[in-house]
PDB file of N, CA and C in Angstrom:
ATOM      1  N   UNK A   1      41.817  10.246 -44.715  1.00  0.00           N
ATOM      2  CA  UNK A   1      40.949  10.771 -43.668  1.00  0.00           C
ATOM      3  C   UNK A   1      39.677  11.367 -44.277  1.00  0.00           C
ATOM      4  N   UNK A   2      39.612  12.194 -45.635  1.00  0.00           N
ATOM      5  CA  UNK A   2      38.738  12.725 -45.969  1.00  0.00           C
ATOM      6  C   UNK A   2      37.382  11.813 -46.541  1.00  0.00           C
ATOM      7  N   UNK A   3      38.244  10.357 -46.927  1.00  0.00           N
ATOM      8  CA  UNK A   3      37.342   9.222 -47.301  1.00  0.00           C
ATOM      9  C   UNK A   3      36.270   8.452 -46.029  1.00  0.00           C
ATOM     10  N   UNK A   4      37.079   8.703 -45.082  1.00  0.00           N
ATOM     11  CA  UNK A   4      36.296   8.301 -43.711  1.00  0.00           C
ATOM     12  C   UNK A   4      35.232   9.462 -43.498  1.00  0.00           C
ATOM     13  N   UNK A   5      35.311  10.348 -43.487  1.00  0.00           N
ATOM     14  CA  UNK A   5      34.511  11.855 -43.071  1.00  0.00           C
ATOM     15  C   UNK A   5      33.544  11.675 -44.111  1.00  0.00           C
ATOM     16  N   UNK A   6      33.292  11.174 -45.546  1.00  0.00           N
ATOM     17  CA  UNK A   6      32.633  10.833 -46.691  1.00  0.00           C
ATOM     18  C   UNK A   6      31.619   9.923 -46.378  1.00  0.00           C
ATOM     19  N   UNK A   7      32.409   8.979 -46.543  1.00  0.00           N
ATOM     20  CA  UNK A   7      31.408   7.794 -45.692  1.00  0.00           C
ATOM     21  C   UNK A   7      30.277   8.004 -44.314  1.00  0.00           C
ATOM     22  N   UNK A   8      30.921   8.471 -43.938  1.00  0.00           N
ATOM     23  CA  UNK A   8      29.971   8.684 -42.448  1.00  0.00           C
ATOM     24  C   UNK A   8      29.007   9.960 -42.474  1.00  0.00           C
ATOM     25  N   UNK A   9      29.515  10.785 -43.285  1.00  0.00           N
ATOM     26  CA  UNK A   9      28.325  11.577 -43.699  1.00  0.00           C
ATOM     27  C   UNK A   9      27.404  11.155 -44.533  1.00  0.00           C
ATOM     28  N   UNK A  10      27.814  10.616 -45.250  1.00  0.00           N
ATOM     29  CA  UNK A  10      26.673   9.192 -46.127  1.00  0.00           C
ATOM     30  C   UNK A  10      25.741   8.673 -45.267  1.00  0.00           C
ATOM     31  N   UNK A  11      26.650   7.946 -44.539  1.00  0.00           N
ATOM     32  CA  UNK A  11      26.073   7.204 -43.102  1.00  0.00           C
ATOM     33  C   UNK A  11      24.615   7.919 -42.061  1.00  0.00           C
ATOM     34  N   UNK A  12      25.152   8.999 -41.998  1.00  0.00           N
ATOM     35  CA  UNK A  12      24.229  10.086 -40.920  1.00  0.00           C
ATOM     36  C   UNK A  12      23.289  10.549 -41.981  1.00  0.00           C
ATOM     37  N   UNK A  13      23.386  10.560 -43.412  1.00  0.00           N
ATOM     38  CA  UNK A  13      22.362  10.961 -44.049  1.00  0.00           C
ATOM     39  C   UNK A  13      21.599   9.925 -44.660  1.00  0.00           C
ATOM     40  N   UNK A  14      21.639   8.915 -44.230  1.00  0.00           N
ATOM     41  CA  UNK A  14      20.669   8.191 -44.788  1.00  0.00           C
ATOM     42  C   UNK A  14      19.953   7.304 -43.175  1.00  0.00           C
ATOM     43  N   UNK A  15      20.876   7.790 -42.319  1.00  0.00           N
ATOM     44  CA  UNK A  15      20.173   7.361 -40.839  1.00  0.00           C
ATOM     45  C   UNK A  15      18.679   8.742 -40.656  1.00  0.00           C
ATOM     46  N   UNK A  16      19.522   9.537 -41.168  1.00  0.00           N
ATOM     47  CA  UNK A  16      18.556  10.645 -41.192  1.00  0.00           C
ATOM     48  C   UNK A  16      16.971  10.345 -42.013  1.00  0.00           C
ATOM     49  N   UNK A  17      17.355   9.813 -43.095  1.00  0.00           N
ATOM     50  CA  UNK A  17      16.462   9.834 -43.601  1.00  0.00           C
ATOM     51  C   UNK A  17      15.258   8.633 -43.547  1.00  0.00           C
ATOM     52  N   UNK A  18      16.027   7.524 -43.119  1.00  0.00           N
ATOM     53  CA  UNK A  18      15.331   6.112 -42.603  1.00  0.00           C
ATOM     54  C   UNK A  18      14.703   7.027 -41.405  1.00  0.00           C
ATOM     55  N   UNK A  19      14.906   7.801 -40.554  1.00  0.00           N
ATOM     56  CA  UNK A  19      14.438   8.275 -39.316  1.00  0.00           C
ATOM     57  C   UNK A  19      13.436   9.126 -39.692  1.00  0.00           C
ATOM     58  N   UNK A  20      13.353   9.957 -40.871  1.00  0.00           N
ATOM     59  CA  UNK A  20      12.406  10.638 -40.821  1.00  0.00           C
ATOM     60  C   UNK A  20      11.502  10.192 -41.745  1.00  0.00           C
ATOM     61  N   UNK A  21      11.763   8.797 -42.268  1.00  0.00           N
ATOM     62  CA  UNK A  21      10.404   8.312 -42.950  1.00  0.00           C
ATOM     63  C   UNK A  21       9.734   7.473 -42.205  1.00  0.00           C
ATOM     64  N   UNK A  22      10.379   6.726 -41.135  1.00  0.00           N
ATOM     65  CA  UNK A  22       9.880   5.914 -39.739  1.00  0.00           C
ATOM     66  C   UNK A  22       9.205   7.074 -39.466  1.00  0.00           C
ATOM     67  N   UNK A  23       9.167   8.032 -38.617  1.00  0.00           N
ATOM     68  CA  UNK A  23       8.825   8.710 -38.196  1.00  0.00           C
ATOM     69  C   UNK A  23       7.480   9.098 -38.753  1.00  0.00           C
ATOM     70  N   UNK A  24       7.810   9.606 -39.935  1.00  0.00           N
ATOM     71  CA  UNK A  24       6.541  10.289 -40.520  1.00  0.00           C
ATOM     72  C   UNK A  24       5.481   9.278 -40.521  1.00  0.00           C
ATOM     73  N   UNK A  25       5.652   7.729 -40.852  1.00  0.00           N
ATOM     74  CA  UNK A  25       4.970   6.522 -40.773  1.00  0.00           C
ATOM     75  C   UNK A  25       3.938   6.500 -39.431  1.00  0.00           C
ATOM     76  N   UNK A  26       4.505   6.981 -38.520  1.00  0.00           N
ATOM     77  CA  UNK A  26       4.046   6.469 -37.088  1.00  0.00           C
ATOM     78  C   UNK A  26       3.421   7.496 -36.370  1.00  0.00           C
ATOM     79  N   UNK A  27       3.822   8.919 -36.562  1.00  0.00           N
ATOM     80  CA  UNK A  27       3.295  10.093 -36.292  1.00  0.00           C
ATOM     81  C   UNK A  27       2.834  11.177 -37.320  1.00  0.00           C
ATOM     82  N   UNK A  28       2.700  10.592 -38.336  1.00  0.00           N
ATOM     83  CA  UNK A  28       2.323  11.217 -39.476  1.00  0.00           C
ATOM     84  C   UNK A  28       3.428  12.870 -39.750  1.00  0.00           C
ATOM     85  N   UNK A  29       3.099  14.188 -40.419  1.00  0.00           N
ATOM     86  CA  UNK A  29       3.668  14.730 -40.295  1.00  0.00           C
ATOM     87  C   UNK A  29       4.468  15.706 -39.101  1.00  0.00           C
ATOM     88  N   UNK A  30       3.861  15.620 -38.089  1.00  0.00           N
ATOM     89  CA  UNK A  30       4.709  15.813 -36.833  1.00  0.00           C
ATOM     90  C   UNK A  30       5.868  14.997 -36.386  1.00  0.00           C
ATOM     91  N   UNK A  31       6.069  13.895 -36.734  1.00  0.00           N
ATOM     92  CA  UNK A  31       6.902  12.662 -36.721  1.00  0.00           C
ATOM     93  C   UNK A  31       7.855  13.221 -37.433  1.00  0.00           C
ATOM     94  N   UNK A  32       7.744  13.664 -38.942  1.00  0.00           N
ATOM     95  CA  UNK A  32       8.903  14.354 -39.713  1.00  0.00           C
ATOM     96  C   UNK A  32       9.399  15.174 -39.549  1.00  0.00           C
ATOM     97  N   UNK A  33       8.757  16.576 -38.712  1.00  0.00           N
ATOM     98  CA  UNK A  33       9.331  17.582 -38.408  1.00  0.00           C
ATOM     99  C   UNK A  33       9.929  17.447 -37.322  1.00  0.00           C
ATOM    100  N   UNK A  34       9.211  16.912 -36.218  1.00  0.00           N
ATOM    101  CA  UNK A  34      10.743  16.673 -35.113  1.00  0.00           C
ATOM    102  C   UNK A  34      11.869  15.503 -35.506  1.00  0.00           C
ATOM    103  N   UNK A  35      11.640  15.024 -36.299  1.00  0.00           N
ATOM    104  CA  UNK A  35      13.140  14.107 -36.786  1.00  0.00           C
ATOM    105  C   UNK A  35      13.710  15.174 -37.701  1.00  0.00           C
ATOM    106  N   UNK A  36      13.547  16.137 -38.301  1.00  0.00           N
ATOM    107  CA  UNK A  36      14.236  16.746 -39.051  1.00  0.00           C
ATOM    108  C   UNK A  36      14.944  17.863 -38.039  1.00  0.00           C
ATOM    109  N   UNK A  37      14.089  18.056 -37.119  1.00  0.00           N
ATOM    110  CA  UNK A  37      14.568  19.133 -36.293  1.00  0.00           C
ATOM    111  C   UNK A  37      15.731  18.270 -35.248  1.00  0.00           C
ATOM    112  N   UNK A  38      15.719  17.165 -35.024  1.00  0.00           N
ATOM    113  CA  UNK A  38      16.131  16.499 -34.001  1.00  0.00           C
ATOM    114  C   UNK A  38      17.453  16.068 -35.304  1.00  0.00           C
TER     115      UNK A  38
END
């Protein structure tokens, strides 16, 4: 179970981070701060 909970936090942190470099791309730094906040 703890290997599943691993993975998917992997998962959400690199969704995170594809999201807040899209972001920053398209709205410059306001784009990053509400994806980081979001």
């Amino acid at each position: 179970m703890k290997v599943i909970e691993s993975i998917w936090a992997k998962i959400q942190f690199a969704i995170t981070v594809l999201g807040g470099a899209l972001g920053y791309f398209l709205g410059g730094l306001d784009g990053l701060l509400i994806a980081l906040i979001v």
